[in-house]
C-alpha atoms as a PDB file:
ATOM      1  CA  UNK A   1     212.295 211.227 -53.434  1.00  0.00           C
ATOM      2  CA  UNK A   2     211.573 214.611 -52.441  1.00  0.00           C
ATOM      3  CA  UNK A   3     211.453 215.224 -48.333  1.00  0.00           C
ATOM      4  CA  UNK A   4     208.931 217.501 -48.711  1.00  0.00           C
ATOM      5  CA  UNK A   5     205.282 217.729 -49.812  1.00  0.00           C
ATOM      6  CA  UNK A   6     203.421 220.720 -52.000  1.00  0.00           C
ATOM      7  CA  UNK A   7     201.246 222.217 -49.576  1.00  0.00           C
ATOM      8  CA  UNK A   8     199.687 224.412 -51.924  1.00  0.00           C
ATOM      9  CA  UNK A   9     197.494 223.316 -54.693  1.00  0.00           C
ATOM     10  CA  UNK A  10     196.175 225.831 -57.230  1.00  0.00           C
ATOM     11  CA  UNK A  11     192.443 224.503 -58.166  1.00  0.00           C
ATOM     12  CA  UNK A  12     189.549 226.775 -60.016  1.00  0.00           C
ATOM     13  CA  UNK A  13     185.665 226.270 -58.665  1.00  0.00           C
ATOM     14  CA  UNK A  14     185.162 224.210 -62.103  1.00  0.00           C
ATOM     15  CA  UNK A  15     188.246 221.647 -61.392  1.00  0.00           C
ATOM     16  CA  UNK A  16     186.593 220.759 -57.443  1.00  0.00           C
ATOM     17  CA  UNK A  17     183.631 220.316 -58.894  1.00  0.00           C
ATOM     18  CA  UNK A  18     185.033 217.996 -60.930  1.00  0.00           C
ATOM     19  CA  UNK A  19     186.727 216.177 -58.076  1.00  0.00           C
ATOM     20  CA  UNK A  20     183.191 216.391 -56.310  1.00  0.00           C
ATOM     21  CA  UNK A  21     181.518 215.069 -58.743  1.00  0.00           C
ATOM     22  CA  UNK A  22     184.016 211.744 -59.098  1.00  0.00           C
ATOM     23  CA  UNK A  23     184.072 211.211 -55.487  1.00  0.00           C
ATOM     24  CA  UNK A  24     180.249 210.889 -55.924  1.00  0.00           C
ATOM     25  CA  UNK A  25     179.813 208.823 -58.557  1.00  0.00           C
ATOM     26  CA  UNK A  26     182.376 206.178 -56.874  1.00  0.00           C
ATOM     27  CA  UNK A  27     180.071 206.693 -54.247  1.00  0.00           C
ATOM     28  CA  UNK A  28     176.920 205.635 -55.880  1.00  0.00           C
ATOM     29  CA  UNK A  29     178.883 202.520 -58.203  1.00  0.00           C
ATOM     30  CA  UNK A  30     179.893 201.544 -54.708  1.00  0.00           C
ATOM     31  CA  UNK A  31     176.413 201.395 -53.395  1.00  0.00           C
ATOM     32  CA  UNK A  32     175.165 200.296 -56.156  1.00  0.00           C
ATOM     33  CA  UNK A  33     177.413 197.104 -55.767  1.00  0.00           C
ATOM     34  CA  UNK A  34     176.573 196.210 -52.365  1.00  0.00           C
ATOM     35  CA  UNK A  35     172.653 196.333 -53.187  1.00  0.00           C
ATOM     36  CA  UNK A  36     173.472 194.452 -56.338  1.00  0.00           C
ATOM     37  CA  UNK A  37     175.778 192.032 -54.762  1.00  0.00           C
ATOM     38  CA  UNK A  38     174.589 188.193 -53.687  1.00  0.00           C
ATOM     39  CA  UNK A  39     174.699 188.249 -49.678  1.00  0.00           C
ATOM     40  CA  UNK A  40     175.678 184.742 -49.311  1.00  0.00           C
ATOM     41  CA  UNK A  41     178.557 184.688 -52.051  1.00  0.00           C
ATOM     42  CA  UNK A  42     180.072 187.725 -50.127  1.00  0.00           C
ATOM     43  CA  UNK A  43     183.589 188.005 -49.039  1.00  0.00           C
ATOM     44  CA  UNK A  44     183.396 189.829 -45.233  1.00  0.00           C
ATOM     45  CA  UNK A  45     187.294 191.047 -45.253  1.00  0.00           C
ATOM     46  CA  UNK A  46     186.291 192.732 -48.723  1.00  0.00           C
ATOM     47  CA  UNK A  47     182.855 194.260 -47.680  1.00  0.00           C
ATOM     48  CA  UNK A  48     185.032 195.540 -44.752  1.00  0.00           C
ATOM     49  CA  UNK A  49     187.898 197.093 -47.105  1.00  0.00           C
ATOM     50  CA  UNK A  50     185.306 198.660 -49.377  1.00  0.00           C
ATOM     51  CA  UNK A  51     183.167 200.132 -46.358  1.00  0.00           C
ATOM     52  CA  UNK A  52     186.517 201.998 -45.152  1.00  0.00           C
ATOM     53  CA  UNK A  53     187.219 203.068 -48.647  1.00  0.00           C
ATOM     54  CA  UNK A  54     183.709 204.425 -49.188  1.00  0.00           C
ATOM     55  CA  UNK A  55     184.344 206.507 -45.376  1.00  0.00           C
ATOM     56  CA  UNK A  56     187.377 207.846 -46.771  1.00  0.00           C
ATOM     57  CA  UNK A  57     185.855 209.163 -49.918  1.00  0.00           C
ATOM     58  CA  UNK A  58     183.160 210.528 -47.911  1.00  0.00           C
ATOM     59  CA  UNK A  59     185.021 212.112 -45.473  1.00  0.00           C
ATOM     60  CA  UNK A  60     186.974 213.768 -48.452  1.00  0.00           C
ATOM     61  CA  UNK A  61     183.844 215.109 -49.721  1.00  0.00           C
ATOM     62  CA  UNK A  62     183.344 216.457 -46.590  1.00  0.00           C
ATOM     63  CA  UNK A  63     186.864 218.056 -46.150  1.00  0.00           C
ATOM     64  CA  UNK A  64     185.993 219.852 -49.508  1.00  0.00           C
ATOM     65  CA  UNK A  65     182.177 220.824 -48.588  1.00  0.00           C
ATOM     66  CA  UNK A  66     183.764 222.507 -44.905  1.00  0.00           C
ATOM     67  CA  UNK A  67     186.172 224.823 -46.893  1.00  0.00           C
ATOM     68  CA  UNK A  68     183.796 226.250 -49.137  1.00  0.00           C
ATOM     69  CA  UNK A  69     182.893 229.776 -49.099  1.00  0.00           C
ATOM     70  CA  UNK A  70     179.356 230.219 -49.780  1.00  0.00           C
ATOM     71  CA  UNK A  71     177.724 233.799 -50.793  1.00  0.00           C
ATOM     72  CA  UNK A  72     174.786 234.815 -50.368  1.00  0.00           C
ATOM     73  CA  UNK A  73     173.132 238.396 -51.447  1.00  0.00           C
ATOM     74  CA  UNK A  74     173.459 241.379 -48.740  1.00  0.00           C
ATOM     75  CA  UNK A  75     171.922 244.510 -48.232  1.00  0.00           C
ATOM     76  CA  UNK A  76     174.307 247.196 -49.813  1.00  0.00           C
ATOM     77  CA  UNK A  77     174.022 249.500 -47.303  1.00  0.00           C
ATOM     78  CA  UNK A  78     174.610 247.560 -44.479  1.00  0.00           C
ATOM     79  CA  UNK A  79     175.790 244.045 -45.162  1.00  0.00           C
ATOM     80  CA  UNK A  80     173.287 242.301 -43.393  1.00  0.00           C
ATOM     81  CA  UNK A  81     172.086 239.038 -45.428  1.00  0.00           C
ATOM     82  CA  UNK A  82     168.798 238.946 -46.944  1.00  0.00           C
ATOM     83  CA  UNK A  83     165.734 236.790 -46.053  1.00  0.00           C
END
């Protein structure tokens, strides 16, 4: 087993997209359980694993949302943002 871990990953716009768009859809199944799910019949150690699972994935999406670069369109002159 290696002792070290590849730091650098090498991942086009279209392939994190992807990833988003996974994340969110476990997301929404998840949600989609718990509203579908019988309160009484429910298991409170497993509501409790799947709540931290569904922070993790969240706070993944939100690791990849804060390193995006977003563009917007500038003056040419000047490079002062428009609106």
């Amino acid at each position: 087993m290696p002792s070290t871990y590849n730091n650098n990953f090498s991942f086009n716009p279209k392939d994190i997209a992807l990833i988003e768009e996974g994340l969110r859809t476990l997301s929404e199944h998840h949600d989609t359980i718990m509203m579908m799910r019988d309160g009484d019949a429910a298991d409170p150690g497993a509501i409790e694993t799947k709540d931290k699972k569904l922070k993790q994935v969240n706070e993944l999406l939100g690791k990849i949302y804060n390193q995006k670069i977003f563009y917007s369109q500038t003056h040419s002159h000047d490079g002062v943002p428009l609106g």
